[in-house]
Protein backbone atom coordinates (compact mmCIF):
# COMPACT_ATOMS: atom_id res chain seq x y z
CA UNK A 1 -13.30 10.21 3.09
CA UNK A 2 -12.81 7.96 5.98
CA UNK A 3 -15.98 6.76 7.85
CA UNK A 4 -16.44 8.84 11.40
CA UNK A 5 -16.96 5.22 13.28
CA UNK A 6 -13.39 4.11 12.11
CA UNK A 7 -10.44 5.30 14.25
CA UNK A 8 -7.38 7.34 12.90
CA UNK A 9 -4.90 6.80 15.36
CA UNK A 10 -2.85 3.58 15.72
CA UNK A 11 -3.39 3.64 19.98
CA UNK A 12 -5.43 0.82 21.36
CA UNK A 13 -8.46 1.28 24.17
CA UNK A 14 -6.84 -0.14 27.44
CA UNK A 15 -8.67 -3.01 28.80
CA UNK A 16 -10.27 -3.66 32.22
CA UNK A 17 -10.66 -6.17 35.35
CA UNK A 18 -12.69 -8.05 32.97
CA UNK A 19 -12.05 -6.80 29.11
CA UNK A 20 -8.94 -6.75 27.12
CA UNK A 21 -7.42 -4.00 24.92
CA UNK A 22 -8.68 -3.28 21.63
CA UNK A 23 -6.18 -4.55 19.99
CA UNK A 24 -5.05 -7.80 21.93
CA UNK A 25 -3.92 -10.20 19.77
CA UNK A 26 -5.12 -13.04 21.97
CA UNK A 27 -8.36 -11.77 23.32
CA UNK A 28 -10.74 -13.54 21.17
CA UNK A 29 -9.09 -17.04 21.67
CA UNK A 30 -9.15 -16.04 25.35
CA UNK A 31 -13.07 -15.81 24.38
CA UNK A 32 -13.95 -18.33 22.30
CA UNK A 33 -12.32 -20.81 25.24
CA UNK A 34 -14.90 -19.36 27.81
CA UNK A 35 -12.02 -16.98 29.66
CA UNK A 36 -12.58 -13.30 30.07
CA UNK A 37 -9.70 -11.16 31.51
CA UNK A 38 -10.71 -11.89 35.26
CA UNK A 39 -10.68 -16.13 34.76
CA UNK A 40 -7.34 -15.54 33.51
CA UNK A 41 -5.32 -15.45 36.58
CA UNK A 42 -2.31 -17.31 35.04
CA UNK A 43 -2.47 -14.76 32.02
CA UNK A 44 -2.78 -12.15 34.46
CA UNK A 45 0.47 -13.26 36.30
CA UNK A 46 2.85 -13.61 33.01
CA UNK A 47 1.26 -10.12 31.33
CA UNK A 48 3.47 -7.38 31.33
CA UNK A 49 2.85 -4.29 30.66
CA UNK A 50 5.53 -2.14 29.58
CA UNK A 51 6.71 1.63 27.91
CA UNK A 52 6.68 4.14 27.19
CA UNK A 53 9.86 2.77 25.25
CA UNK A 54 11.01 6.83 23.23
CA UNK A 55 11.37 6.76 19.21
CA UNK A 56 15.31 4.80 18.61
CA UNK A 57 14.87 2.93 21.90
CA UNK A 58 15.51 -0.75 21.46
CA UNK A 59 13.16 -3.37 22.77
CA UNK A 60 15.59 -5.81 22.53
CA UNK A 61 18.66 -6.87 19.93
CA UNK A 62 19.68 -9.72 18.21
CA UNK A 63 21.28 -12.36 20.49
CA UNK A 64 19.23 -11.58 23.91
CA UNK A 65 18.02 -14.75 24.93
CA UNK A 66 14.45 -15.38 24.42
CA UNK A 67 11.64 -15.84 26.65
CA UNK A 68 8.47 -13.65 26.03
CA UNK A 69 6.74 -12.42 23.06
CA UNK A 70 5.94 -8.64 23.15
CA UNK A 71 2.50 -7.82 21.93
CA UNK A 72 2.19 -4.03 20.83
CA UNK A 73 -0.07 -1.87 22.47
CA UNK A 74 0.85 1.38 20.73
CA UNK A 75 3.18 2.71 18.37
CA UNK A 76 5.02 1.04 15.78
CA UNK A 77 8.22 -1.40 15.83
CA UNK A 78 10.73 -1.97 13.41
CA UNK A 79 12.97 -5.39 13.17
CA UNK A 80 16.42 -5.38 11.26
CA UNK A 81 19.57 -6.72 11.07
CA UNK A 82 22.89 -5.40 10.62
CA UNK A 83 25.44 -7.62 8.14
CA UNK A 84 28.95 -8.21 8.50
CA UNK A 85 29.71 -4.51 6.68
CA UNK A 86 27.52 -2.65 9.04
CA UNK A 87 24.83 -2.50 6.75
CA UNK A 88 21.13 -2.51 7.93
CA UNK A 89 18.67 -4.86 6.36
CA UNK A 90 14.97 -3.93 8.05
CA UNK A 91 12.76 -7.08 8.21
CA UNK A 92 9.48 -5.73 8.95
CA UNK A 93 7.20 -3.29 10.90
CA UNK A 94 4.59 -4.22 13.94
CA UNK A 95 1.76 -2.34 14.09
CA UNK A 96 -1.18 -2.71 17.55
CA UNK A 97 -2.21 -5.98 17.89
CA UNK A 98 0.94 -7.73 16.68
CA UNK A 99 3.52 -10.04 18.26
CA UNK A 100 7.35 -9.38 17.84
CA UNK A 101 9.48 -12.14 18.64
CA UNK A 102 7.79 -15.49 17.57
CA UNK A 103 10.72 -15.92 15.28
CA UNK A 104 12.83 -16.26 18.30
CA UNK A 105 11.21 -19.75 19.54
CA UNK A 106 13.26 -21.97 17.54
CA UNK A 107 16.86 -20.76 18.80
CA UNK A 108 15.92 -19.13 22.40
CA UNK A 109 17.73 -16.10 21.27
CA UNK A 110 16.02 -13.23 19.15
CA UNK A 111 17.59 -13.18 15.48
CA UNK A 112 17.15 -9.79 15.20
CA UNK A 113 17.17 -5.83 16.59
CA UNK A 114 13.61 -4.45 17.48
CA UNK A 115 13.43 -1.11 17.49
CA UNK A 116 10.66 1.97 18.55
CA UNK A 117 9.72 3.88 15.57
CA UNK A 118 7.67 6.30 17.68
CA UNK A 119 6.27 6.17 21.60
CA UNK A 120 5.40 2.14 22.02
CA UNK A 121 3.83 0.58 24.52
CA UNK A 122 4.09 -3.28 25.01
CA UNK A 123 2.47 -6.63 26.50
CA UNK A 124 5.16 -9.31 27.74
CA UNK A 125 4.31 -12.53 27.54
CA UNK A 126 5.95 -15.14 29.26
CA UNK A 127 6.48 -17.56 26.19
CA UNK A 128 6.71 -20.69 28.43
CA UNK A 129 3.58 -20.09 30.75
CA UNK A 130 1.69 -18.86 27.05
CA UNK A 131 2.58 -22.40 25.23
CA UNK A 132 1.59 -24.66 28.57
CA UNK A 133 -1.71 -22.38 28.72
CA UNK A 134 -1.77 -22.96 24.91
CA UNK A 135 -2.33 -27.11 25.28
CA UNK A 136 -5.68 -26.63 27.52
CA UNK A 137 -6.91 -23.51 25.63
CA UNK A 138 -7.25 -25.05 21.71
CA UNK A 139 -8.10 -21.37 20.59
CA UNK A 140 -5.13 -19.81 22.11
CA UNK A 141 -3.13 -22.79 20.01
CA UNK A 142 -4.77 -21.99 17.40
CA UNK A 143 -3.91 -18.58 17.53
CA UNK A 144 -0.57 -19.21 17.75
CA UNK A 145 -0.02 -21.08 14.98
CA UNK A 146 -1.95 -18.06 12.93
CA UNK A 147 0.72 -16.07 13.98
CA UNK A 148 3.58 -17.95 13.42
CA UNK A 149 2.27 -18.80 9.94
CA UNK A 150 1.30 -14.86 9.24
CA UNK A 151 4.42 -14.18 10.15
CA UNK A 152 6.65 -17.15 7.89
CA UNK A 153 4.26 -15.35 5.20
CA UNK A 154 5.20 -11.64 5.47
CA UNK A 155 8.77 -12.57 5.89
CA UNK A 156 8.71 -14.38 1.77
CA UNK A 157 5.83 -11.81 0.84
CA UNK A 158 8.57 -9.56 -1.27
CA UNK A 159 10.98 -12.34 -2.44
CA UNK A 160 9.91 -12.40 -6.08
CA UNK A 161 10.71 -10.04 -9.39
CA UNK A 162 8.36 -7.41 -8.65
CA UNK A 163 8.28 -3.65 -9.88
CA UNK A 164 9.03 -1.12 -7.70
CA UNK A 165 5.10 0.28 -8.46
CA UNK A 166 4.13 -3.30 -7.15
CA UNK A 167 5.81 -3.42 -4.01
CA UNK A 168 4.93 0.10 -2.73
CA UNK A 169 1.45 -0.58 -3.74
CA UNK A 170 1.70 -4.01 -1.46
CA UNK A 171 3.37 -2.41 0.96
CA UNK A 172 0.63 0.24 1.32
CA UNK A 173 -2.61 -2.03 0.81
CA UNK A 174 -0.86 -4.52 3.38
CA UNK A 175 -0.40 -1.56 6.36
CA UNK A 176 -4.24 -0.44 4.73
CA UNK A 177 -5.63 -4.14 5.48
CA UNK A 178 -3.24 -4.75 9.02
CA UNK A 179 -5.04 -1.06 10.20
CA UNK A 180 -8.60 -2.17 9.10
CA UNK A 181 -8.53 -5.81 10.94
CA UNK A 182 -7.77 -3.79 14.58
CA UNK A 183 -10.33 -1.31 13.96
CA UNK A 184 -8.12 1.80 12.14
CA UNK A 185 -8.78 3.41 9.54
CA UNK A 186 -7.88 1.49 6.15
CA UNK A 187 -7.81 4.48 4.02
CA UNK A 188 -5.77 7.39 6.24
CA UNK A 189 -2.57 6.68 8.47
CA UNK A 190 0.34 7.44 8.97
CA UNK A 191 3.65 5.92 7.88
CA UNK A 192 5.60 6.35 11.03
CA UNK A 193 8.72 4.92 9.39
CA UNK A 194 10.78 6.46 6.83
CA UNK A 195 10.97 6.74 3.23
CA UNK A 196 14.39 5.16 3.52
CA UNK A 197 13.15 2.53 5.78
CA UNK A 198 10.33 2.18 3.65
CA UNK A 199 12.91 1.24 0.76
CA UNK A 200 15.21 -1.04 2.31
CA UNK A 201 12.51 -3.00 3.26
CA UNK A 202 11.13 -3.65 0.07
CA UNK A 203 14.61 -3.47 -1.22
CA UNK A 204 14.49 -0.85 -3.63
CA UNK A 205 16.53 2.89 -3.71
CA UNK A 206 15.14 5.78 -1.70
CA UNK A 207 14.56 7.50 -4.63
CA UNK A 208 12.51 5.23 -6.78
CA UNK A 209 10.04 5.23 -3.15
CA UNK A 210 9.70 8.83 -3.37
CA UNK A 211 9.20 8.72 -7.20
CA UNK A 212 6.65 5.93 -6.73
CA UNK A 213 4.66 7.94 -4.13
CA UNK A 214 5.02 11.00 -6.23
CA UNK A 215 3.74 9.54 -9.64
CA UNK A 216 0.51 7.41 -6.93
CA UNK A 217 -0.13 10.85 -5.90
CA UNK A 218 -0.09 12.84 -9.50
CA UNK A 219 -2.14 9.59 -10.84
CA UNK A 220 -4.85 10.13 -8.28
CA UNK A 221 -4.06 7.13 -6.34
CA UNK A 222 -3.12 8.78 -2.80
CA UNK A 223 -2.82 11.94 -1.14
CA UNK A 224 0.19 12.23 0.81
CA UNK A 225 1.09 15.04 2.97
CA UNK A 226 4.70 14.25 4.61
CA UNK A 227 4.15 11.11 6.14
CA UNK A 228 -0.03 11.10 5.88
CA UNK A 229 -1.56 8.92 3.38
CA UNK A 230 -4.76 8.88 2.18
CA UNK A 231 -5.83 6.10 0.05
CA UNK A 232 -8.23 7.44 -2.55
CA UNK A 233 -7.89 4.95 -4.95
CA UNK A 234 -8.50 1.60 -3.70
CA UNK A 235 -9.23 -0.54 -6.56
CA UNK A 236 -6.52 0.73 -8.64
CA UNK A 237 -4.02 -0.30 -5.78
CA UNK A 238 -5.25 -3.64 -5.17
CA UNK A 239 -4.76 -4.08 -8.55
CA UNK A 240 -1.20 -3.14 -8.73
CA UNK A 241 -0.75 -4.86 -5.27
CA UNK A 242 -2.56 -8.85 -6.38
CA UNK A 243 0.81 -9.94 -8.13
CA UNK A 244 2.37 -10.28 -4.02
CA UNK A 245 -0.89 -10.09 -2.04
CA UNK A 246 -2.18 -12.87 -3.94
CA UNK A 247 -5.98 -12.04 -2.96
């Protein structure tokens, strides 16, 4: 069972005069660089805090022109794109603590749809004011190179020949490890998105999803109850999951 200390829900502790939220991406560079929330008056100025955006609401679309990155505060986001058929290709999922939109900095204009899975709540940042910040705070440079290169990585995580077993099990240790490094739960959450954006995602049918979670749940490996999962087999997914995690 899940340790009492760990939290369930994917909602981060709001922040004060002087401390951030619990899951601010940029808090401990912030830190490290000797500013707490009150010495940073020109973070202050270019935070914004926005939402409730509603489940379906769009954040913003591909071709807005760019010039913040959103941090998420709650909820879950979803980033696709639609090809020249109509067809929907989803690109990934944000969880708390993660940044939508750093693959926007090259063009100026986002390449892609984001999308509210369920109630979100965001932090603008004013891209330009964060990257001249960024040259007299190394940490917060640092930081953003992390997250470009986190995010390069996620985006060629599922390129190879993998099975269909594989990439669910990936796909679940990945949103297991993502939960546990903001302070979640690793072993129960919920999948706020669907089975059948679950599958697109890691390109596979609908139906071989369901038939993976089905067989993970018969072997032992999870509990699922609609869209609850309960990891009860760790070692046995990692295992499956080392071919595309790589660790």
């Amino acid at each position: 069972m899940t340790a009492p200390s760990r939290k369930t829900g994917a909602m981060a502790d709001d922040g004060d005069d002087l401390h951030f939220c619990s899951t601010c991406a940029f808090s401990a560079a912030c830190m490290q660089s000797g500013y707490d929330k009150s010495h940073l008056k020109e973070l202050h100025v270019l935070v914004e805090h926005v939402g409730p955006f509603k489940e379906g609401e769009h954040l913003f679309r591909e071709g807005d022109p760019f010039n913040a990155i959103a941090a998420v505060r709650s909820g879950t986001v979803k980033t696709y794109v639609t090809d020249a058929n109509g067809r929907e290709q989803v690109q990934g999922f944000f969880l708390p603590g993660e940044i939508i939109g750093l693959n926007a900095i090259s063009h100026s204009r986002y390449p892609c749809n984001a999308v509210s899975l369920d109630s979100v709540l965001l932090c603008w940042f004013s891209f330009p004011t964060m990257a001249a910040l960024a040259t007299r705070m190394p940490g917060l440079q640092q930081q953003l190179f992390k997250l470009l290169s986190e995010d390069i990585g996620k985006a060629a995580l599922l390129s190879g020949n993998y099975s269909a077993d594989e990439r669910t099990a990936a796909f679940l240790m990945g949103l297991s490890r993502r939960y546990a490094s903001r302070g979640f739960s690793p072993n129960r959450f919920l999948l706020t998105m669907s089975r059948t954006d679950i599958a697109n995602y890691l390109r596979l049918a609908s139906e071989s999803v369901s038939r993976v979670f089905r067989r993970f749940q018969d072997e032992g490996l999870l509990r699922v109850d609609r869209r609850e999962i309960e990891i009860l087999d760790r070692a046995r997914l990692e295992e499956l999951s080392r071919s595309i995690l790589r660790e």
